[in-house]
C-alpha atoms as a PDB file:
ATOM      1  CA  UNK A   1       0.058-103.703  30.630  1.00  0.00           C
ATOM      2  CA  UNK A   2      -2.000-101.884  27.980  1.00  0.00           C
ATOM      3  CA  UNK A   3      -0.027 -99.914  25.118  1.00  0.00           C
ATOM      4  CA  UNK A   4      -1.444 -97.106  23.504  1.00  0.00           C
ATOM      5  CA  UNK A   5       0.187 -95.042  20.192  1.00  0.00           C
ATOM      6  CA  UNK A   6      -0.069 -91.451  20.559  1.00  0.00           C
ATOM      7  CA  UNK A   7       0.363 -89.652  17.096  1.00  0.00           C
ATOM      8  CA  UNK A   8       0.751 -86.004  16.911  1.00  0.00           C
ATOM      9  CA  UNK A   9      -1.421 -85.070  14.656  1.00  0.00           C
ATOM     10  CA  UNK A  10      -1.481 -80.515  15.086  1.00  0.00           C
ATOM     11  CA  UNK A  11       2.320 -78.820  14.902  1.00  0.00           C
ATOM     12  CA  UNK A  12       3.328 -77.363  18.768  1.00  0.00           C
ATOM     13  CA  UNK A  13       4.581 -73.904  17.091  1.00  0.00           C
ATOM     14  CA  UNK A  14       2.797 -71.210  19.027  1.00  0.00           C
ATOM     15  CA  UNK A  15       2.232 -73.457  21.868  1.00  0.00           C
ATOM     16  CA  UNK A  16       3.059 -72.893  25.635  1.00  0.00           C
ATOM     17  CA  UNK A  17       6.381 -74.198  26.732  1.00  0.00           C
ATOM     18  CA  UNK A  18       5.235 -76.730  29.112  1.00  0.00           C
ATOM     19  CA  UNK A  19       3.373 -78.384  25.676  1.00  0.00           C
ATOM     20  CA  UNK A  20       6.302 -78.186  23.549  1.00  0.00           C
ATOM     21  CA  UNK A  21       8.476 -80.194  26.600  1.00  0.00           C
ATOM     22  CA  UNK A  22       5.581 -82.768  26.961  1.00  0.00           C
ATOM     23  CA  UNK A  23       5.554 -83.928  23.393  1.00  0.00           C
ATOM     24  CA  UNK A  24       9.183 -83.772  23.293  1.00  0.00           C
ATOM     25  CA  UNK A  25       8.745 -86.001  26.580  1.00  0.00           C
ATOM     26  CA  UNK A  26       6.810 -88.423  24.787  1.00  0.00           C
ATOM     27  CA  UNK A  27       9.049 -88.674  22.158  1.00  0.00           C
ATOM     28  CA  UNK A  28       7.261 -86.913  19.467  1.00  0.00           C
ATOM     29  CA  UNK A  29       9.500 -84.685  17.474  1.00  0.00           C
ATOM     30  CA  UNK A  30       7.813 -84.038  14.366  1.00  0.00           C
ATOM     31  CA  UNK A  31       4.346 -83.722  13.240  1.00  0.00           C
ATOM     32  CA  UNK A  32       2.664 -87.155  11.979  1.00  0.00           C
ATOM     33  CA  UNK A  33       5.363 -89.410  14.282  1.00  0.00           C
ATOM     34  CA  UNK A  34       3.902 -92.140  15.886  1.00  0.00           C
ATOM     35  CA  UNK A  35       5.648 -93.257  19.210  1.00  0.00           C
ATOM     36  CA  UNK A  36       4.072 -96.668  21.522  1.00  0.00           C
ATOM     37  CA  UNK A  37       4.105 -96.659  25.471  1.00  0.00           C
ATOM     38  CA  UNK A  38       2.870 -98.159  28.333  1.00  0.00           C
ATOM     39  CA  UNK A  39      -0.791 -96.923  29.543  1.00  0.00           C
ATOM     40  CA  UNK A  40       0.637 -96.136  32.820  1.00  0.00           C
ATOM     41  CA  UNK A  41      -1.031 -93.309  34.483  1.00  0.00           C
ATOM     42  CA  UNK A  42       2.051 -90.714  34.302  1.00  0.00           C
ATOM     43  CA  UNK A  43       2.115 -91.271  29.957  1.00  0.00           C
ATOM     44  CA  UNK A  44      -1.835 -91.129  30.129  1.00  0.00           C
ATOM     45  CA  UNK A  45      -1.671 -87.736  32.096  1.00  0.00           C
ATOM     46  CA  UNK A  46       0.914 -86.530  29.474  1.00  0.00           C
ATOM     47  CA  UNK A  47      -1.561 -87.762  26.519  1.00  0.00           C
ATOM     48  CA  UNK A  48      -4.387 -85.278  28.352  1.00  0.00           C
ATOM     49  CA  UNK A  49      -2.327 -82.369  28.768  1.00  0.00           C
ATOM     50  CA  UNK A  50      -1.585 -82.303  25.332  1.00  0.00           C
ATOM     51  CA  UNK A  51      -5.024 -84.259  23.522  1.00  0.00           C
ATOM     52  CA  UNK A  52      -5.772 -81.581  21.464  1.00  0.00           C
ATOM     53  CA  UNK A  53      -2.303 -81.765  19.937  1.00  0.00           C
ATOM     54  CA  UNK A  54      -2.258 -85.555  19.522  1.00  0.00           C
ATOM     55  CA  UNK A  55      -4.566 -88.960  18.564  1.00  0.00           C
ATOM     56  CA  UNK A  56      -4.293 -91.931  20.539  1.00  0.00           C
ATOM     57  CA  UNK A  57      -5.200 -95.490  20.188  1.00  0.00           C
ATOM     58  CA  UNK A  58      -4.933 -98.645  21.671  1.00  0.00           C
ATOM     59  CA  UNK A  59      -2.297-101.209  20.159  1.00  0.00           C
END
């Protein structure tokens, strides 16, 4: 299976809920952590909810 890093890149103060529990879902925590998964298509819906708050790339 494909991996992809996802690297939050923006900070998820003044964000919906439902954006702050998605990044916490993909284990990002703090602004600039870099965290590796699967491409499956549940993490790749995650990545596109929050895209504007992250930067992926494939590993």
């Amino acid at each position: 299976m494909k991996k992809i890093r996802v690297k939050q890149i923006r900070s998820k103060i003044n964000r919906p809920q439902d954006q702050k529990r998605t990044l916490e879902a993909l284990g990002l925590r703090k602004l600039n952590q870099v965290v590796e998964h699967d491409a499956t298509p549940t993490i790749v819906g995650m990545v596109n909810k929050v895209k504007h708050l992250v930067s992926v790339e494939e590993a």
